[in-house]
Every structure is written in C-alpha cells, then in structure tokens.
PDB file of N, CA and C in Angstrom:
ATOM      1  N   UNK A   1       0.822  -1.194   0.000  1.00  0.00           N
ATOM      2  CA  UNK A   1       0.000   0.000   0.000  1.00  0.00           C
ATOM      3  C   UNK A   1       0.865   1.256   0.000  1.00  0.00           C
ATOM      4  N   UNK A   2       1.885   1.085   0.440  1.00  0.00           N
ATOM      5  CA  UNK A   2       2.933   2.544   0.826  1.00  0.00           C
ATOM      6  C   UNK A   2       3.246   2.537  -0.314  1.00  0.00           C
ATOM      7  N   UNK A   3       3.994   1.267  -1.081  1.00  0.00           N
ATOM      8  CA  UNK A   3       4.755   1.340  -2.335  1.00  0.00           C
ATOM      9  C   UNK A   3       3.783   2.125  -3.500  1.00  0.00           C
ATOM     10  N   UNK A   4       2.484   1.821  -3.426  1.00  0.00           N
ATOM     11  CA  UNK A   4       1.724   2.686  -4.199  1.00  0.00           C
ATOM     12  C   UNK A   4       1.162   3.947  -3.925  1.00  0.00           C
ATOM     13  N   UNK A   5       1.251   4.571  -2.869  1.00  0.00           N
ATOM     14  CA  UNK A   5       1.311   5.524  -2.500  1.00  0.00           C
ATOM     15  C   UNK A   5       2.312   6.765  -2.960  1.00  0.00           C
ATOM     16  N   UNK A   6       3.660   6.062  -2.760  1.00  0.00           N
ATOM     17  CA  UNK A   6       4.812   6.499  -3.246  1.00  0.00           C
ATOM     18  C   UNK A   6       4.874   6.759  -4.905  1.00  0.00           C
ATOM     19  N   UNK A   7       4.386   5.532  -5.470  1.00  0.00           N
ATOM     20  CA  UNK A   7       4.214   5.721  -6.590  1.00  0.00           C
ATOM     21  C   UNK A   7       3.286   6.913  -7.232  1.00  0.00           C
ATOM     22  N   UNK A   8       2.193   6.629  -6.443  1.00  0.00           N
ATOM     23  CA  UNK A   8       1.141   7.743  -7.152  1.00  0.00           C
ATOM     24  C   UNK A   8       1.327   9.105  -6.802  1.00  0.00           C
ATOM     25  N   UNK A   9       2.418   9.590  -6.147  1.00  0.00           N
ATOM     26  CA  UNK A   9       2.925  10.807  -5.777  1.00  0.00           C
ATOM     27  C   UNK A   9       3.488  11.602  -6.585  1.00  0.00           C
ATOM     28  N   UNK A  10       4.547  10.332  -6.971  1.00  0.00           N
ATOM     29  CA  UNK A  10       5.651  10.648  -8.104  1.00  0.00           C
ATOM     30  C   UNK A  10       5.079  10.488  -9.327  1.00  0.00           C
ATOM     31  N   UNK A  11       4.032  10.237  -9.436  1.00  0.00           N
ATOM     32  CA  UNK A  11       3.509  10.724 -10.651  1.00  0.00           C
ATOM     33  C   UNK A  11       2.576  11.671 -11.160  1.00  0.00           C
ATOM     34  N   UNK A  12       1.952  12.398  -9.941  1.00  0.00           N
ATOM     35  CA  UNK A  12       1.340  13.413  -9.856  1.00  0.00           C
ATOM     36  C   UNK A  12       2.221  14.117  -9.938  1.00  0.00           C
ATOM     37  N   UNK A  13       3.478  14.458  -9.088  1.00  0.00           N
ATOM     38  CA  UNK A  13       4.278  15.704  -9.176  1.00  0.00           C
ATOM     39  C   UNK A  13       5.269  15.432 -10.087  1.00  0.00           C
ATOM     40  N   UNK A  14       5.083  14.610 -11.090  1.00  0.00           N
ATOM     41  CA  UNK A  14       5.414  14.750 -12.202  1.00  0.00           C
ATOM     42  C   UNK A  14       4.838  15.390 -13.473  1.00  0.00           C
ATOM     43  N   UNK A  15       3.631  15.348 -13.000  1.00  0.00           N
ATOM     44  CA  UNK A  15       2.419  16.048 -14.166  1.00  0.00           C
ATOM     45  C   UNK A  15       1.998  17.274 -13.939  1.00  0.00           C
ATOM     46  N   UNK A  16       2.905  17.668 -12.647  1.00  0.00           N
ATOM     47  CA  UNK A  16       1.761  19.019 -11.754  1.00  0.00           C
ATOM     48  C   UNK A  16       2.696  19.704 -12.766  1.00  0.00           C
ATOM     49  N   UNK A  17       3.501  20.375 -13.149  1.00  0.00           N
ATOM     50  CA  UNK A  17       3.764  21.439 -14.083  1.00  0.00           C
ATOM     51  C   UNK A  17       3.548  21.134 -15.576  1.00  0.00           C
ATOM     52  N   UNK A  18       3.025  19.959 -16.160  1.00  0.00           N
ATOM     53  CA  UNK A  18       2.312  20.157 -17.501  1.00  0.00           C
ATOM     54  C   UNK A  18       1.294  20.544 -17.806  1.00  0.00           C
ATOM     55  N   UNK A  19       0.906  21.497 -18.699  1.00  0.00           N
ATOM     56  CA  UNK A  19      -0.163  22.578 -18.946  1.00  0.00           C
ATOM     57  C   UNK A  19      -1.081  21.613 -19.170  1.00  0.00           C
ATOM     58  N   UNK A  20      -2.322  21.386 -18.794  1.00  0.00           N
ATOM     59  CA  UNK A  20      -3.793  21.008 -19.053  1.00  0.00           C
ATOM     60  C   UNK A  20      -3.880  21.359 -20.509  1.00  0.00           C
ATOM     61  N   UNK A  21      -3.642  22.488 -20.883  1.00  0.00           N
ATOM     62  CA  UNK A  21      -4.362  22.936 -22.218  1.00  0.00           C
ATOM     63  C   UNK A  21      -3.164  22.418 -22.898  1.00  0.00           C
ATOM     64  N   UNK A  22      -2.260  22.050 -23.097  1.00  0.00           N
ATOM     65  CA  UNK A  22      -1.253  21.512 -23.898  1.00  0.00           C
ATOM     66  C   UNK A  22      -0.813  23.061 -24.804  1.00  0.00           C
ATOM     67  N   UNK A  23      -1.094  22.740 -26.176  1.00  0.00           N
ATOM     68  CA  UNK A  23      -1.467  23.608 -27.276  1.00  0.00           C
ATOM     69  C   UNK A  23      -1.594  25.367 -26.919  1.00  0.00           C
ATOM     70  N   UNK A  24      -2.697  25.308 -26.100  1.00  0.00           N
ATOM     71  CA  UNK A  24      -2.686  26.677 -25.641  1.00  0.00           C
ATOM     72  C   UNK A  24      -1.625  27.116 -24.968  1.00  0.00           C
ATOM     73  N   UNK A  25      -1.562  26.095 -23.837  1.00  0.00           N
ATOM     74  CA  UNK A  25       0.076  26.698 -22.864  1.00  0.00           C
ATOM     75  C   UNK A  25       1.398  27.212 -23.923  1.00  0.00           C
ATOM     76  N   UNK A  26       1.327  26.216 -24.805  1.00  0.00           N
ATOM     77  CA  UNK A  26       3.014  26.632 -25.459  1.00  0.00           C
ATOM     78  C   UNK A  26       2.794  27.682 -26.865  1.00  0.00           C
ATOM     79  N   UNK A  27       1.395  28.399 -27.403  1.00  0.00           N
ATOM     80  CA  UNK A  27       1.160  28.671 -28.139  1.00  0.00           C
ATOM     81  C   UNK A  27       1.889  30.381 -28.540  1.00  0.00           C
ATOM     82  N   UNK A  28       2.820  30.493 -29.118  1.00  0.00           N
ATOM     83  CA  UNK A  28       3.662  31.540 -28.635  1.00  0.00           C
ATOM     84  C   UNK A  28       4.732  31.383 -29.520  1.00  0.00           C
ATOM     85  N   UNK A  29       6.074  32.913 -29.297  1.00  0.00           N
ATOM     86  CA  UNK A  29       7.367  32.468 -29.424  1.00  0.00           C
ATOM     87  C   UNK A  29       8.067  32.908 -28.663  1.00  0.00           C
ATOM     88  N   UNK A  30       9.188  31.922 -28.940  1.00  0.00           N
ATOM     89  CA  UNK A  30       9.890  30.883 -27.980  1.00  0.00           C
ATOM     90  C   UNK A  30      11.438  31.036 -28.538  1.00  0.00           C
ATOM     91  N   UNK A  31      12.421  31.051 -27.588  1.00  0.00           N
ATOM     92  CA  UNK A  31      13.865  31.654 -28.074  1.00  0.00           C
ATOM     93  C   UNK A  31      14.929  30.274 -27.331  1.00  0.00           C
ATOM     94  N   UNK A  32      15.377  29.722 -27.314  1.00  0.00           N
ATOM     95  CA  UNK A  32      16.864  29.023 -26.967  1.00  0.00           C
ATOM     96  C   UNK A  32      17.681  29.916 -27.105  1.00  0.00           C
ATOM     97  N   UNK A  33      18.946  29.673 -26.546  1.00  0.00           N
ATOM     98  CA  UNK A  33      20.149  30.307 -26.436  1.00  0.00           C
ATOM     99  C   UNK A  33      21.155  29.501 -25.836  1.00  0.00           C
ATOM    100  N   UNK A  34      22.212  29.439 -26.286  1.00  0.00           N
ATOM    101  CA  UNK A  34      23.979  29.268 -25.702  1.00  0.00           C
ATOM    102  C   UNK A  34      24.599  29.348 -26.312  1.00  0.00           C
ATOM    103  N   UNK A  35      25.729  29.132 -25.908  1.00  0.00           N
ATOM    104  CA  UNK A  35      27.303  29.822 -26.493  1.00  0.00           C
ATOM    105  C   UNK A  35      27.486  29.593 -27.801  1.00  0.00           C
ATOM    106  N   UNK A  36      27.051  28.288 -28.461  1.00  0.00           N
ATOM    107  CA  UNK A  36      26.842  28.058 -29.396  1.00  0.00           C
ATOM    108  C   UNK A  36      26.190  28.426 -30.574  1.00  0.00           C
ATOM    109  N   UNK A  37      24.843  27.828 -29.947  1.00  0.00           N
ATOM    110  CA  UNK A  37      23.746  27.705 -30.825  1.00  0.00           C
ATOM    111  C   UNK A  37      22.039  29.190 -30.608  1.00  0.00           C
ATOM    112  N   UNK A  38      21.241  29.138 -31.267  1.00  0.00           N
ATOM    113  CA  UNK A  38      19.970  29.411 -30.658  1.00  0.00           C
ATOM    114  C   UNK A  38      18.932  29.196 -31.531  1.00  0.00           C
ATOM    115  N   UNK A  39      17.539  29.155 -30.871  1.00  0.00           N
ATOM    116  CA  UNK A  39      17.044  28.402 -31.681  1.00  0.00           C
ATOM    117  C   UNK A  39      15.599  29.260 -31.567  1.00  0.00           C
ATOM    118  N   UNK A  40      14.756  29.274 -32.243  1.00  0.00           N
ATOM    119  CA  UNK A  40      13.400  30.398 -31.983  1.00  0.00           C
ATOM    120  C   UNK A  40      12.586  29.720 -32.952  1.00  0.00           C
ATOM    121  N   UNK A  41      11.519  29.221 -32.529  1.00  0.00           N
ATOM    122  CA  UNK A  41      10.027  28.904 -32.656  1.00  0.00           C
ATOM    123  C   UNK A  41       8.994  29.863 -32.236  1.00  0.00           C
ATOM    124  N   UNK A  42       7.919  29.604 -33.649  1.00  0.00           N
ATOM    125  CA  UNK A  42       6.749  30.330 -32.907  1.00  0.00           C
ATOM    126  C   UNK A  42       5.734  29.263 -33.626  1.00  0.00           C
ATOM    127  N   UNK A  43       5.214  28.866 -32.205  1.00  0.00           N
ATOM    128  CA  UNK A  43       3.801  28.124 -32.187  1.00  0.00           C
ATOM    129  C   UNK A  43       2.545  28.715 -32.168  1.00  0.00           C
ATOM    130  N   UNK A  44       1.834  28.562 -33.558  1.00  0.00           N
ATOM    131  CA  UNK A  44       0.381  29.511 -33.520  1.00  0.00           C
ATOM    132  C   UNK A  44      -0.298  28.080 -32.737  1.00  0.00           C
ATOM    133  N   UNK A  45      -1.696  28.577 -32.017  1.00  0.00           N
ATOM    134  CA  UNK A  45      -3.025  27.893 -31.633  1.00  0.00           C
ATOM    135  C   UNK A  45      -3.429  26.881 -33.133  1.00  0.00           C
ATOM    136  N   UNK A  46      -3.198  27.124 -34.121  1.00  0.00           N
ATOM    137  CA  UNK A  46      -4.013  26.090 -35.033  1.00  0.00           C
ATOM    138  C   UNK A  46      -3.053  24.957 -34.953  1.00  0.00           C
ATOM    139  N   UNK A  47      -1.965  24.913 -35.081  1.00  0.00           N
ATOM    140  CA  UNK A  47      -0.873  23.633 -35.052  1.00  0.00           C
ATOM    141  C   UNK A  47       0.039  23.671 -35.973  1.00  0.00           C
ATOM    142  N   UNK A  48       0.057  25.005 -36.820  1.00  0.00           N
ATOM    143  CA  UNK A  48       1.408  25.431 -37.447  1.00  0.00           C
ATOM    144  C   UNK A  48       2.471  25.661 -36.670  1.00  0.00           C
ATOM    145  N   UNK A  49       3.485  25.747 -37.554  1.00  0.00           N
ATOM    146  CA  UNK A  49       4.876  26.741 -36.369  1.00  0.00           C
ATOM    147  C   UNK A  49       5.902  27.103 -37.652  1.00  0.00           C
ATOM    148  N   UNK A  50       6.578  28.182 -37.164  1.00  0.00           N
ATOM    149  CA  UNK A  50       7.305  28.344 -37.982  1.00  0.00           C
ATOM    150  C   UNK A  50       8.821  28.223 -36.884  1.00  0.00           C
ATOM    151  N   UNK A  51      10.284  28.798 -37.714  1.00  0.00           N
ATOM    152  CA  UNK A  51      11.274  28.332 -36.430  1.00  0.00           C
ATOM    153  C   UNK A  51      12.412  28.809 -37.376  1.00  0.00           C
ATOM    154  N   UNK A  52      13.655  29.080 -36.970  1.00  0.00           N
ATOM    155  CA  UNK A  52      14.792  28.890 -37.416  1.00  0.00           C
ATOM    156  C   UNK A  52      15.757  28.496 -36.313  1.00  0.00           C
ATOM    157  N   UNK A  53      17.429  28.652 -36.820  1.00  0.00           N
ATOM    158  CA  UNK A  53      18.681  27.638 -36.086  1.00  0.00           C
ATOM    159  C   UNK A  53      19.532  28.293 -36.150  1.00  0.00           C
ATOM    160  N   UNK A  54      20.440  29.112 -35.687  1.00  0.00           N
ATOM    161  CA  UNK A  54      21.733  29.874 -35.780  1.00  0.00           C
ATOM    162  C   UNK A  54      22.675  28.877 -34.971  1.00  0.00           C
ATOM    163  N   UNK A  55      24.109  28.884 -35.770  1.00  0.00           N
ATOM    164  CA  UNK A  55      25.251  28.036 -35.611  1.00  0.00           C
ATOM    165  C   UNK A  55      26.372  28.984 -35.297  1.00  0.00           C
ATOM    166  N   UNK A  56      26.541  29.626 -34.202  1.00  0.00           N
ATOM    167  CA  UNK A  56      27.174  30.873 -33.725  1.00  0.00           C
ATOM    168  C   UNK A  56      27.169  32.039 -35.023  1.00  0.00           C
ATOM    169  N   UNK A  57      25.979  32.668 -34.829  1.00  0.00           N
ATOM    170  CA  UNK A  57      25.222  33.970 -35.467  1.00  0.00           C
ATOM    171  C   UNK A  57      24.834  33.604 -36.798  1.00  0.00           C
ATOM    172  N   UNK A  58      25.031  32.590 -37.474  1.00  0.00           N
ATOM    173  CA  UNK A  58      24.576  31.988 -38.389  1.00  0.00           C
ATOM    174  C   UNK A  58      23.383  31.543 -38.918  1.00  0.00           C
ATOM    175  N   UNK A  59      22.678  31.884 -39.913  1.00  0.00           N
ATOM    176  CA  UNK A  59      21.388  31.094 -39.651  1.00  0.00           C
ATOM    177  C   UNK A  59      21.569  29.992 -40.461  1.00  0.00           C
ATOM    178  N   UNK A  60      21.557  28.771 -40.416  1.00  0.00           N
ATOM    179  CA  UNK A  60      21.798  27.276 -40.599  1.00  0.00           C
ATOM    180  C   UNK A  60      20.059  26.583 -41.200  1.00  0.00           C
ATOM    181  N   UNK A  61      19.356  27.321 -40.574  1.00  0.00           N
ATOM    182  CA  UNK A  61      17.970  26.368 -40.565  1.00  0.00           C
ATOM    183  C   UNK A  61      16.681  27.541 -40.371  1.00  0.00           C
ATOM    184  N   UNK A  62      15.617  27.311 -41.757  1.00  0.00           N
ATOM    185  CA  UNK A  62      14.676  27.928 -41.650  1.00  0.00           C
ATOM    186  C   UNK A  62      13.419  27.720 -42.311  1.00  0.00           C
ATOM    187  N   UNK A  63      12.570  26.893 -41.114  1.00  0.00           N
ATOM    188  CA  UNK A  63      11.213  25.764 -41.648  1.00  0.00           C
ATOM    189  C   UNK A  63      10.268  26.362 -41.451  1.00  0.00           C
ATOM    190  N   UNK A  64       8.992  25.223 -41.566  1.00  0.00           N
ATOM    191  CA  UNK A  64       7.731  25.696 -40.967  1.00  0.00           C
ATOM    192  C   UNK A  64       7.427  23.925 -40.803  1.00  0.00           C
ATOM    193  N   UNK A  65       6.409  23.821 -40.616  1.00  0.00           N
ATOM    194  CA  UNK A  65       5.695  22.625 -39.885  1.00  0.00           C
ATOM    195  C   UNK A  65       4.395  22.623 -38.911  1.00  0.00           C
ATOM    196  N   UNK A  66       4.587  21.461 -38.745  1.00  0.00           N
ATOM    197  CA  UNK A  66       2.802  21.365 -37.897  1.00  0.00           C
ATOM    198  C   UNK A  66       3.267  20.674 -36.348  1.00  0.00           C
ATOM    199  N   UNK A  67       2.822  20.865 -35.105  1.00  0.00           N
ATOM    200  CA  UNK A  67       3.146  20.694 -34.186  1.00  0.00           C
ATOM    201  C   UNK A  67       1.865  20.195 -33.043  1.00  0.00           C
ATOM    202  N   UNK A  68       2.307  19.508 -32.176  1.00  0.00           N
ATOM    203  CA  UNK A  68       0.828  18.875 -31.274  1.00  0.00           C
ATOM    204  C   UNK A  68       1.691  18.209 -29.576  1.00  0.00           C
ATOM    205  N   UNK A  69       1.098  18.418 -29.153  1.00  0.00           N
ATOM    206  CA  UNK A  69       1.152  17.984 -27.974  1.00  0.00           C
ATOM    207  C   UNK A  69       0.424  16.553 -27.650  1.00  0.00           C
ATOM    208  N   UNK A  70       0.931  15.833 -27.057  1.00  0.00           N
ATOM    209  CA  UNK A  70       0.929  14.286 -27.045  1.00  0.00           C
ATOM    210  C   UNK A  70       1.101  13.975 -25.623  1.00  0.00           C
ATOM    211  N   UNK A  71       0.334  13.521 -24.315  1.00  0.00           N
ATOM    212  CA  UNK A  71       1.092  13.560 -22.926  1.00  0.00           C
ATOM    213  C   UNK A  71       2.329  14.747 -22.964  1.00  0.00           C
ATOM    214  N   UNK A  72       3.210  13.801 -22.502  1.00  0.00           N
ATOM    215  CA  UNK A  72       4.478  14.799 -22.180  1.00  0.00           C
ATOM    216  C   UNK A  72       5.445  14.737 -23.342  1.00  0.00           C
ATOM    217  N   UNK A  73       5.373  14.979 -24.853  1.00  0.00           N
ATOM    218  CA  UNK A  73       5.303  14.516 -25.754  1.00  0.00           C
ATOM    219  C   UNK A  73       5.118  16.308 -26.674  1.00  0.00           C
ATOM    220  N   UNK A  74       6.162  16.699 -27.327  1.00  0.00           N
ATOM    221  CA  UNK A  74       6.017  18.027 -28.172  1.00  0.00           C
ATOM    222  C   UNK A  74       6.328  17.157 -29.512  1.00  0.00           C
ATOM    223  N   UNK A  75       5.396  17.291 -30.113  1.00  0.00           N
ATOM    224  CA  UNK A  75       5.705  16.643 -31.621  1.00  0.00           C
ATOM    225  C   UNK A  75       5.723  17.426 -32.912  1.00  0.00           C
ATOM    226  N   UNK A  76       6.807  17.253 -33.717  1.00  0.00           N
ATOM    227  CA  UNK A  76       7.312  18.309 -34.769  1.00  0.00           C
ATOM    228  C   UNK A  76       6.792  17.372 -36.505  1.00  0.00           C
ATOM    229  N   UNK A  77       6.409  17.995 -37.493  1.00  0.00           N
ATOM    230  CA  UNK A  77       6.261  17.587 -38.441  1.00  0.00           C
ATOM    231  C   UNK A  77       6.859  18.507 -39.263  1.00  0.00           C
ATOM    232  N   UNK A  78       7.933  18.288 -39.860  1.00  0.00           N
ATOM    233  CA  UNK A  78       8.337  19.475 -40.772  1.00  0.00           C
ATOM    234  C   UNK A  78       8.066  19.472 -42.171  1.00  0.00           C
ATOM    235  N   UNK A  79       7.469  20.644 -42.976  1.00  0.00           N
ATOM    236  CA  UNK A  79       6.919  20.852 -44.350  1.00  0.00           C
ATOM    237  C   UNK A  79       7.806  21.173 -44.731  1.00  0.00           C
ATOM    238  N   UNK A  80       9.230  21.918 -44.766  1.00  0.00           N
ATOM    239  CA  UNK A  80      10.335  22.985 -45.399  1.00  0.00           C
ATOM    240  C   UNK A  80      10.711  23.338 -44.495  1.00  0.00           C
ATOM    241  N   UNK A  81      12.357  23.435 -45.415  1.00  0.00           N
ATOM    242  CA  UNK A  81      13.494  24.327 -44.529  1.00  0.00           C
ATOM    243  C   UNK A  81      13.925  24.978 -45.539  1.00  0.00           C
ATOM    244  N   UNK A  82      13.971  26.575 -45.867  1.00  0.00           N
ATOM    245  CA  UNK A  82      13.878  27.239 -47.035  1.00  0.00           C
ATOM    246  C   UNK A  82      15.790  26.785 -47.041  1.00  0.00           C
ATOM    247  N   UNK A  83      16.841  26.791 -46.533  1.00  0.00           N
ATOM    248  CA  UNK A  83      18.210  26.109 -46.502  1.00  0.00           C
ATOM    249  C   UNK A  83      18.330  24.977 -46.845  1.00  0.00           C
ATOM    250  N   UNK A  84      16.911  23.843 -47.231  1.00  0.00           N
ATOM    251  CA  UNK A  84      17.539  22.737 -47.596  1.00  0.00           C
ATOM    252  C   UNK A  84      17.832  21.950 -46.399  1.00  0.00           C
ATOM    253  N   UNK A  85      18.090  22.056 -45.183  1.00  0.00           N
ATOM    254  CA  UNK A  85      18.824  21.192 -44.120  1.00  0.00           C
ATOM    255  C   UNK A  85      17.661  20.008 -43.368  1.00  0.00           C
ATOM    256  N   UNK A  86      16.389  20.394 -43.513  1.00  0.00           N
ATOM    257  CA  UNK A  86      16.022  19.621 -42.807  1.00  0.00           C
ATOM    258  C   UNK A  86      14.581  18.783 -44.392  1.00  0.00           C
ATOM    259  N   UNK A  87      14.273  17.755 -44.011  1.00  0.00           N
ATOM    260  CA  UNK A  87      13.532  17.194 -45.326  1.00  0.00           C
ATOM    261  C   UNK A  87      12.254  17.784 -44.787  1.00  0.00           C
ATOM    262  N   UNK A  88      11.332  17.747 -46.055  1.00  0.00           N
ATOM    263  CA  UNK A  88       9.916  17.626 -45.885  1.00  0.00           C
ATOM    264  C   UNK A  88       9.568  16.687 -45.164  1.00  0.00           C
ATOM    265  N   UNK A  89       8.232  16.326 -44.493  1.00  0.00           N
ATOM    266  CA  UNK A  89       8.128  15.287 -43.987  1.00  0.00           C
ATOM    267  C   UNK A  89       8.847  14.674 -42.639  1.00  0.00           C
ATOM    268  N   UNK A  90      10.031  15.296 -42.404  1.00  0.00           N
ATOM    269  CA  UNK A  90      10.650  14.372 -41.290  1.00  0.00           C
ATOM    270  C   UNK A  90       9.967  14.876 -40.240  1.00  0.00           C
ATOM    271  N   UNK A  91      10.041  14.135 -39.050  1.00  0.00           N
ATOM    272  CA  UNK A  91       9.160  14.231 -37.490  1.00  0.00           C
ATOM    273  C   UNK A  91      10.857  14.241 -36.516  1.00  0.00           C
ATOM    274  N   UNK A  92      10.211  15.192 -35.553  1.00  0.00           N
ATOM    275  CA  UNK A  92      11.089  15.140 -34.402  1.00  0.00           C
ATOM    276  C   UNK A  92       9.913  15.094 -33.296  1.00  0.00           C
ATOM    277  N   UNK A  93      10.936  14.893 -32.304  1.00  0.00           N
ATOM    278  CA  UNK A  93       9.829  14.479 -30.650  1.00  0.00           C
ATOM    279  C   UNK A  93      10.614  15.214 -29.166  1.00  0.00           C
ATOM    280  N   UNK A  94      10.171  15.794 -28.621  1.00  0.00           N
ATOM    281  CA  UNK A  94      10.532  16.297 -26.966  1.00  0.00           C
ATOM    282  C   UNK A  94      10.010  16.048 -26.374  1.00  0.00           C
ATOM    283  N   UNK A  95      10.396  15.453 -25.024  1.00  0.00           N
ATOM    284  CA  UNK A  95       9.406  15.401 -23.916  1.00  0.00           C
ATOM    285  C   UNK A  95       9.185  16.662 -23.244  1.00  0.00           C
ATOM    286  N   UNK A  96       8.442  17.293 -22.792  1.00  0.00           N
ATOM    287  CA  UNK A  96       8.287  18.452 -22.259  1.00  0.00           C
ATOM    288  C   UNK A  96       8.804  17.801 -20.921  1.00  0.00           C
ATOM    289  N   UNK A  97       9.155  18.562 -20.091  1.00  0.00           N
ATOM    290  CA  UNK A  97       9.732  18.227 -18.160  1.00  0.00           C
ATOM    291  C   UNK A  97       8.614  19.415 -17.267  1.00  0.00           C
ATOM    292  N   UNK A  98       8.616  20.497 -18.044  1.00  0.00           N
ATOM    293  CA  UNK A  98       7.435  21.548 -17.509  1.00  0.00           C
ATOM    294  C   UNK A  98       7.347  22.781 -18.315  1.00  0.00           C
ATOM    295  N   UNK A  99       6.566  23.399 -18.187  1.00  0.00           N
ATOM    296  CA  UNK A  99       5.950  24.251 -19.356  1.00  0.00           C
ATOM    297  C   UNK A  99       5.168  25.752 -17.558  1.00  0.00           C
ATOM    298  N   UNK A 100       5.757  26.595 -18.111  1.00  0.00           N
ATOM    299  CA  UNK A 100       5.638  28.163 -17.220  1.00  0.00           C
ATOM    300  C   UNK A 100       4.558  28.571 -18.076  1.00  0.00           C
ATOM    301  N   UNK A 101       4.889  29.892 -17.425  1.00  0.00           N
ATOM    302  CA  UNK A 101       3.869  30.783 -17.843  1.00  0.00           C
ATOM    303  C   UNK A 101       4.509  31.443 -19.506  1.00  0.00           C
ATOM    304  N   UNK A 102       6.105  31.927 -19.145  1.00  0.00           N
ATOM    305  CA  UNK A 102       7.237  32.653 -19.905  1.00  0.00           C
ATOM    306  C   UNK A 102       8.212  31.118 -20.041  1.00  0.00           C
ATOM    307  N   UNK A 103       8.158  29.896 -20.018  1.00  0.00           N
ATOM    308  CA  UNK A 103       9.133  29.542 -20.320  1.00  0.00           C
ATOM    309  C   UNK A 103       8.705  27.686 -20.439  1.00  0.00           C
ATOM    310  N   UNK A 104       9.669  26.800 -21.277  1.00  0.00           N
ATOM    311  CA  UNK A 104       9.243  25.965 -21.187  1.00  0.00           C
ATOM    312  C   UNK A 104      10.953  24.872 -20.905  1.00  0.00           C
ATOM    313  N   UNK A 105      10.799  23.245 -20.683  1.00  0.00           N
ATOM    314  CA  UNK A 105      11.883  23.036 -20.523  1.00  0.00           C
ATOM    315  C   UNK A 105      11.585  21.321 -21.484  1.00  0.00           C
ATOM    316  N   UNK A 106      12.855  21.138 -22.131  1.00  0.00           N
ATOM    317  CA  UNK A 106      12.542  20.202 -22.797  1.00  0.00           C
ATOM    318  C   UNK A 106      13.301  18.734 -22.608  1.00  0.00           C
ATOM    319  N   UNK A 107      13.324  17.759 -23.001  1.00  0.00           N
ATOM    320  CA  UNK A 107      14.363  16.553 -22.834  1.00  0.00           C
ATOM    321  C   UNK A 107      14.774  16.317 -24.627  1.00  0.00           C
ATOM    322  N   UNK A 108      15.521  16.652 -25.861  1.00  0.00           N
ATOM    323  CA  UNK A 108      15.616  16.218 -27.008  1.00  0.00           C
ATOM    324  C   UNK A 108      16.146  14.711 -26.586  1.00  0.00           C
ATOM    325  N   UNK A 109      15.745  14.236 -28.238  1.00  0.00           N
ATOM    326  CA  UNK A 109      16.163  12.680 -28.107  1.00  0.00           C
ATOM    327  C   UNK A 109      17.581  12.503 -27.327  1.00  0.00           C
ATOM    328  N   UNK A 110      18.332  13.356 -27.423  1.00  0.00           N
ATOM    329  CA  UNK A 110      20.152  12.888 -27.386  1.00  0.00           C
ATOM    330  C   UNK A 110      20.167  12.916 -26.274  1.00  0.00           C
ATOM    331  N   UNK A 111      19.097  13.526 -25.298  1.00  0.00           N
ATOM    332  CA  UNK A 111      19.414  13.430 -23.589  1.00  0.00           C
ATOM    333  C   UNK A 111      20.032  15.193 -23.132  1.00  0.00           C
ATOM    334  N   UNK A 112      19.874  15.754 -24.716  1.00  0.00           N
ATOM    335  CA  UNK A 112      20.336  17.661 -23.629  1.00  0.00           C
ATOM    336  C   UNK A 112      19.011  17.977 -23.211  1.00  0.00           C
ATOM    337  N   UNK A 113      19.106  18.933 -22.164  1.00  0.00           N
ATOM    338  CA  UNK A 113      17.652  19.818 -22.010  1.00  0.00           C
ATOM    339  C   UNK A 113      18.094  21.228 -22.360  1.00  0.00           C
ATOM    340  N   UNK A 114      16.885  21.610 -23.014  1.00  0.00           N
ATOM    341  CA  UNK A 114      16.964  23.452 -23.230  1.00  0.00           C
ATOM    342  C   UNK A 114      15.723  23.766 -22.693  1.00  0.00           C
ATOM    343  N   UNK A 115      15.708  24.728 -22.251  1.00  0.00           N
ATOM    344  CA  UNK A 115      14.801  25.733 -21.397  1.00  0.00           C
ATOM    345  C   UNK A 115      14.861  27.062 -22.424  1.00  0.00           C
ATOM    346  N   UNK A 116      13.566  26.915 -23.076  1.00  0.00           N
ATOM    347  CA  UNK A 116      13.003  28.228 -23.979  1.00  0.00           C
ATOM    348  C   UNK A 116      12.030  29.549 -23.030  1.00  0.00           C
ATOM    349  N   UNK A 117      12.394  30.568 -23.611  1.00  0.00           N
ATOM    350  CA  UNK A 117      11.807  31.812 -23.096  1.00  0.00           C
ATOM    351  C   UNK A 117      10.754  32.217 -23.868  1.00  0.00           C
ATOM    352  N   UNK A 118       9.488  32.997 -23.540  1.00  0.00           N
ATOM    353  CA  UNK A 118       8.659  33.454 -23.977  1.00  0.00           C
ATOM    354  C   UNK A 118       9.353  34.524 -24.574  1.00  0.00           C
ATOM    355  N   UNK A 119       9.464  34.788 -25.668  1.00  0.00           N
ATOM    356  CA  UNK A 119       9.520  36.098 -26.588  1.00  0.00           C
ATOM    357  C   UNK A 119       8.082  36.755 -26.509  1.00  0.00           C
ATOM    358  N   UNK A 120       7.195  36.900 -27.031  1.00  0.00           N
ATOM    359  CA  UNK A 120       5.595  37.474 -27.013  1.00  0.00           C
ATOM    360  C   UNK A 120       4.515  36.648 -26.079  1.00  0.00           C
TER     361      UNK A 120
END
C-alpha cells in the first residue's frame, strides 16, 4: 500500500507542471540560447509553427511545420526548410519536463535539455 502511494505521488508531481491545455500553454514564441547555438520557434493555436537555427550567429535552418502535444510529448512535423537542411516530412519528438507561464523546458532525443523563453 505505501509502495503505491509512493508511486502515485511521483507521478502526480510529475504532471503538476504540464499545462492542461497543452497547445494553448506553449502557443507563442519561444527563443533558446547558448554559447553556441539558438534556436526560436513560434507556435500559432491552429498547429502550425514556424522556427529557425543559428550556428554561432549563423542562420543554418529555416522551416515551418505542424506541431501537437501528445502527454508529455512536443511533436514536430516538418513541411520545409527554405536552406535545404532539414527534409519535408521528417518528425522530431521532446518530452516536455514543464511548461511556465514565460518559459518551457525540454528533454531532445540525445538526452540535452533546453529551457526556452517566452519572446511574445
């Protein structure tokens, strides 16, 4: 009984900072940054997005696509990258970790996390 107790804790306060509204919560743009790289999305409410990629001040990458929320689950469909770099058609995936008011935090496949800022 404890062991499930324990359990059902850790999984509530695992969910307590994912937005209910999914879609609505992250509907916005959104900036990355480091020494490196940065990265800026903007997610409209219908399930478009548009986005680009700078490779120290560079811009490297510049798409659009369709986007949805899935559980803890940010899912990318990309239509174009006017650079060529990324295909039509390909899918990427994030787990969201928690989603603010101004900010969100992510897990990419490779295991980095980035923490995006509300721009608007």
């Amino acid at each position: 009984m404890k062991i499930a107790l324990v359990l059902i804790s850790c999984l509530l306060a695992s969910c307590a900072s994912l937005p209910s509204g999914g879609r609505d919560s992250l509907a916005g743009e959104w900036r990355y940054a480091d020494n490196v790289q940065s990265c800026r999305y903007h997610f409209r409410k219908d399930g478009r997005f548009t986005g680009e990629v700078k490779l120290r001040a560079k811009l490297v990458s510049k798409f659009t696509g369709t986007w949805a929320v899935e559980g803890d689950r940010l899912l990318y469909t990309y239509l174009g990258d006017e650079l060529g770099r990324i295909p039509a058609g390909a899918t990427d995936r994030d787990r969201l970790l928690s989603v603010e008011k101004d900010s969100f935090l992510i897990e990419a496949a490779d295991g980095s996390r980035r923490r995006y800022l509300r721009i608007r």
